[in-house]
Every structure is written in structure tokens, then in C-alpha cells.
N, C-alpha and C. Protein backbone atom coordinates (compact mmCIF):
# COMPACT_ATOMS: atom_id res chain seq x y z
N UNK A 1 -37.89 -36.82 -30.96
CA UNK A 1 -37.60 -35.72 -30.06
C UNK A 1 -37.68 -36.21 -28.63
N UNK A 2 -36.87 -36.19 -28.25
CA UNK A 2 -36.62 -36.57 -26.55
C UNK A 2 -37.73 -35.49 -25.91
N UNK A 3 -37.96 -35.80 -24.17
CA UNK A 3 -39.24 -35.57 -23.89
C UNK A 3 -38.24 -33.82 -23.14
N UNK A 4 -39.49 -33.12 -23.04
CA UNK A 4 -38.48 -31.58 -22.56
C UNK A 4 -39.03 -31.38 -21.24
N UNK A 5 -37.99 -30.91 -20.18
CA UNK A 5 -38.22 -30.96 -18.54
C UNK A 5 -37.81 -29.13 -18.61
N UNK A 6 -38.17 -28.35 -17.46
CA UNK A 6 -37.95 -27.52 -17.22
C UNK A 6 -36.42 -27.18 -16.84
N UNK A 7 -36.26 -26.25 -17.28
CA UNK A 7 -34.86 -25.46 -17.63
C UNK A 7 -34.15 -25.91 -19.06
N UNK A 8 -35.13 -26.80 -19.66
CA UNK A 8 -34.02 -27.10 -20.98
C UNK A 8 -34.31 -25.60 -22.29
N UNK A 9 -33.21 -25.74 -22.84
CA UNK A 9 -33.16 -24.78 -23.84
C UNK A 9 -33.98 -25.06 -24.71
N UNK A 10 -35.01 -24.65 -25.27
CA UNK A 10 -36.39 -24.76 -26.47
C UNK A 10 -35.87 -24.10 -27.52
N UNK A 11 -36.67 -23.75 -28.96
CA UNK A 11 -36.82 -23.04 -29.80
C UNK A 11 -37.63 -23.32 -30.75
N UNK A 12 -38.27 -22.92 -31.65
CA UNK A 12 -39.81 -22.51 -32.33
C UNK A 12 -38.69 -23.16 -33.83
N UNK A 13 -39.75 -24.36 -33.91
CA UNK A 13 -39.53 -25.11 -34.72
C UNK A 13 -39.33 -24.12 -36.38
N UNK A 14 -40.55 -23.38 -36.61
CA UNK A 14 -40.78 -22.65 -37.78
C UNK A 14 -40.96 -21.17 -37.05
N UNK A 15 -40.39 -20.08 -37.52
CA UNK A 15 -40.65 -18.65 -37.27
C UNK A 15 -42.20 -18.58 -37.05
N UNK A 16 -41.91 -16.80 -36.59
CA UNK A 16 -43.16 -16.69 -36.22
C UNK A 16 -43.15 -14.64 -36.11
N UNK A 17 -43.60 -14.14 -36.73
CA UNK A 17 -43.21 -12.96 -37.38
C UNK A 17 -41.99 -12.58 -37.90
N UNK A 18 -41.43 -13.38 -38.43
CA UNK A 18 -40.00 -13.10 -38.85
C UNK A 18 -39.17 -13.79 -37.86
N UNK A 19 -39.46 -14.09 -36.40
CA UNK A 19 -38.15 -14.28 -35.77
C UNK A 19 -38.32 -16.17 -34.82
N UNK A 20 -37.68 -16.73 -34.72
CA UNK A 20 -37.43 -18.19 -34.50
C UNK A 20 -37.44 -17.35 -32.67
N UNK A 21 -38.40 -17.69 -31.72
CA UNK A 21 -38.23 -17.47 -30.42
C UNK A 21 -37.83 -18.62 -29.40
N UNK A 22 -36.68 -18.29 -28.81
CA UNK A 22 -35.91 -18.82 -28.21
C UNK A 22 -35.61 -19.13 -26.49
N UNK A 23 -35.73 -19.99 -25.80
CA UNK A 23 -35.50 -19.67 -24.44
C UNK A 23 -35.65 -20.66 -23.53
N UNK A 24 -36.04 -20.54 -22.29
CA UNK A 24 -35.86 -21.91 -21.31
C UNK A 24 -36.77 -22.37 -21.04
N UNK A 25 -37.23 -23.59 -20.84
CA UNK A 25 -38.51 -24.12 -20.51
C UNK A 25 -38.83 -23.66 -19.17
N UNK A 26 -40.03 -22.89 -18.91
CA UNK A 26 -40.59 -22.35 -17.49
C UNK A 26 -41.34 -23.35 -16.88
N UNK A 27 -42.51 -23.34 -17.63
CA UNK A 27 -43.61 -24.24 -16.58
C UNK A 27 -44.34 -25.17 -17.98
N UNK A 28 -44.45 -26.61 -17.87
CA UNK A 28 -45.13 -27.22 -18.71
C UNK A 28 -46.56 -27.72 -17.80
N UNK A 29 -47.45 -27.49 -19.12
CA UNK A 29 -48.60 -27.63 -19.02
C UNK A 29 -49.38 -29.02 -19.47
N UNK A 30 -50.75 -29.53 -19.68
CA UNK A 30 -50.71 -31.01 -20.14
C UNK A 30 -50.25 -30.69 -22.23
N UNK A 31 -50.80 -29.84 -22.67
CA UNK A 31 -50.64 -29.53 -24.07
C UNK A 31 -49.67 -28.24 -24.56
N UNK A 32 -49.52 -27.51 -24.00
CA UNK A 32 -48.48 -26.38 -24.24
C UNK A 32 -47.65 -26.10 -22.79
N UNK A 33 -46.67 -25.41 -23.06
CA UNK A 33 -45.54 -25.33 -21.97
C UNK A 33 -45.17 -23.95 -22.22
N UNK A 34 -44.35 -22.75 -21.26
CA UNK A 34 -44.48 -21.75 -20.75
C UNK A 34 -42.59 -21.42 -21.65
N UNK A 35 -42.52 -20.70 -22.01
CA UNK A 35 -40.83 -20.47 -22.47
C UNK A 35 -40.54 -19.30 -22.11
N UNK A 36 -39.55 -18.87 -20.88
CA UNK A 36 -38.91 -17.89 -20.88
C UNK A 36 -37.86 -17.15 -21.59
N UNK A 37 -38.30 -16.14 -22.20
CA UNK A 37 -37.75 -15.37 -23.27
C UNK A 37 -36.38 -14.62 -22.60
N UNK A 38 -35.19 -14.32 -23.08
CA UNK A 38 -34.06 -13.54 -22.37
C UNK A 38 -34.62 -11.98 -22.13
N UNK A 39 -35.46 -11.45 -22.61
CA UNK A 39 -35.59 -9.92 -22.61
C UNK A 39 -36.71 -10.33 -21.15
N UNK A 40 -36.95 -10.95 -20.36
CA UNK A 40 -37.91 -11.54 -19.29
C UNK A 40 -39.71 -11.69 -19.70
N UNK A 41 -39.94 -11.64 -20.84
CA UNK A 41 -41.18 -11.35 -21.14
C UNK A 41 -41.14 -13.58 -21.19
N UNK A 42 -42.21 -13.96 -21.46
CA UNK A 42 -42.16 -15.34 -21.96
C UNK A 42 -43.61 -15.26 -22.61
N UNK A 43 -43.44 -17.01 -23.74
CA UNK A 43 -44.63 -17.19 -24.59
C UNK A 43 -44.77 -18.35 -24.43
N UNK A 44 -46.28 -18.73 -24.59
CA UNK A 44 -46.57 -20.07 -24.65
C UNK A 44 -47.35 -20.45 -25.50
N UNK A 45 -47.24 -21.42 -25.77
CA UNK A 45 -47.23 -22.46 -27.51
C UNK A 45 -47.42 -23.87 -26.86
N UNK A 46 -47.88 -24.69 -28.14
CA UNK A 46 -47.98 -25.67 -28.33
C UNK A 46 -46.92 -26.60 -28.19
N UNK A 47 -47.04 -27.94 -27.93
CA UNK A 47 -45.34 -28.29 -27.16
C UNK A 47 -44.97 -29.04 -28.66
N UNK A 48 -45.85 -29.44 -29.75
CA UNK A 48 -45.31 -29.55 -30.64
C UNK A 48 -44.73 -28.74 -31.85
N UNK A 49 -44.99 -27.50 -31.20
CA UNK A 49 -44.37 -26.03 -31.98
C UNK A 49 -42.89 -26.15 -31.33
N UNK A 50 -42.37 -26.39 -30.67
CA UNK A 50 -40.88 -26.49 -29.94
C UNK A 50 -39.76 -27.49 -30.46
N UNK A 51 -38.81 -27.36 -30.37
CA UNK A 51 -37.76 -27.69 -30.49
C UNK A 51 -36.45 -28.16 -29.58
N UNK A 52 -35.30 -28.53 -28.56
CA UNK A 52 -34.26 -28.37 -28.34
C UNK A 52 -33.43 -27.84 -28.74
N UNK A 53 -33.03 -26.54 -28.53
CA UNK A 53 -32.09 -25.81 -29.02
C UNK A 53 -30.61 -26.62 -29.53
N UNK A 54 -30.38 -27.59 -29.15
CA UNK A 54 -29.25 -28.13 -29.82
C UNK A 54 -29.66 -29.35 -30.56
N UNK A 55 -30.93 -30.02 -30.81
CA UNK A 55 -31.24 -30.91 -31.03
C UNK A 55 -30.64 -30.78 -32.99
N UNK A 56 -30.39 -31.54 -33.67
CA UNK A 56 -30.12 -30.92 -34.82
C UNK A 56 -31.06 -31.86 -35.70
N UNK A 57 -31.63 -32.93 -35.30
CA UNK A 57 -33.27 -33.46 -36.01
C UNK A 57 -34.12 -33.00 -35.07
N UNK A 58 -35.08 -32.78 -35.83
CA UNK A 58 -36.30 -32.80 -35.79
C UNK A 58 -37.26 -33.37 -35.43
């Protein structure tokens, strides 16, 4: 997995109440990083819970 800079597109490797959460990298931290959600709310997780939205490995 290539390293993730702010503004790249993320996404939640494995669901997480039913839904895969999706969005832009906000602010990274030393162990989790900040993801802005489209509805403006954002969540933050673990940076090995994430993904690149176009990345197609893993």
C-alpha cells in the first residue's frame, strides 16, 4: 500500500455497521488519520483500517 497524504481518496478496508466509509484524507496523525465523510461529519480510525479508494490490492 503506497503511503496516504492528505486529500487522497481512503476507504475502510472491512465494513463497519453494515457500511464500507468512504472519503478524503483530512488530517493524519502519528497512528490514525482524520477522513472526511461527504455528508461533512468525519471519522477517525486506525491508518491500517484504510484503504485507497482506487487501489485494487490490498
Amino acid at each position: 500500500m503506497a503511503e496516504l497524504k492528505i486529500g487522497d481518496e481512503v476507504m475502510l478496508k472491512t465494513p463497519e455497521n453494515g457500511r464500507y466509509y468512504r472519503g478524503k484524507v483530512g488530517k493524519i496523525y502519528e497512528k490514525t488519520i482524520r477522513v472526511n465523510l461527504p455528508n461533512g461529519l468525519y471519522i477517525e480510525k486506525p491508518i491500517k483500517m484504510w484503504v485507497k479508494a482506487g487501489d485494487k490490492d490490498e
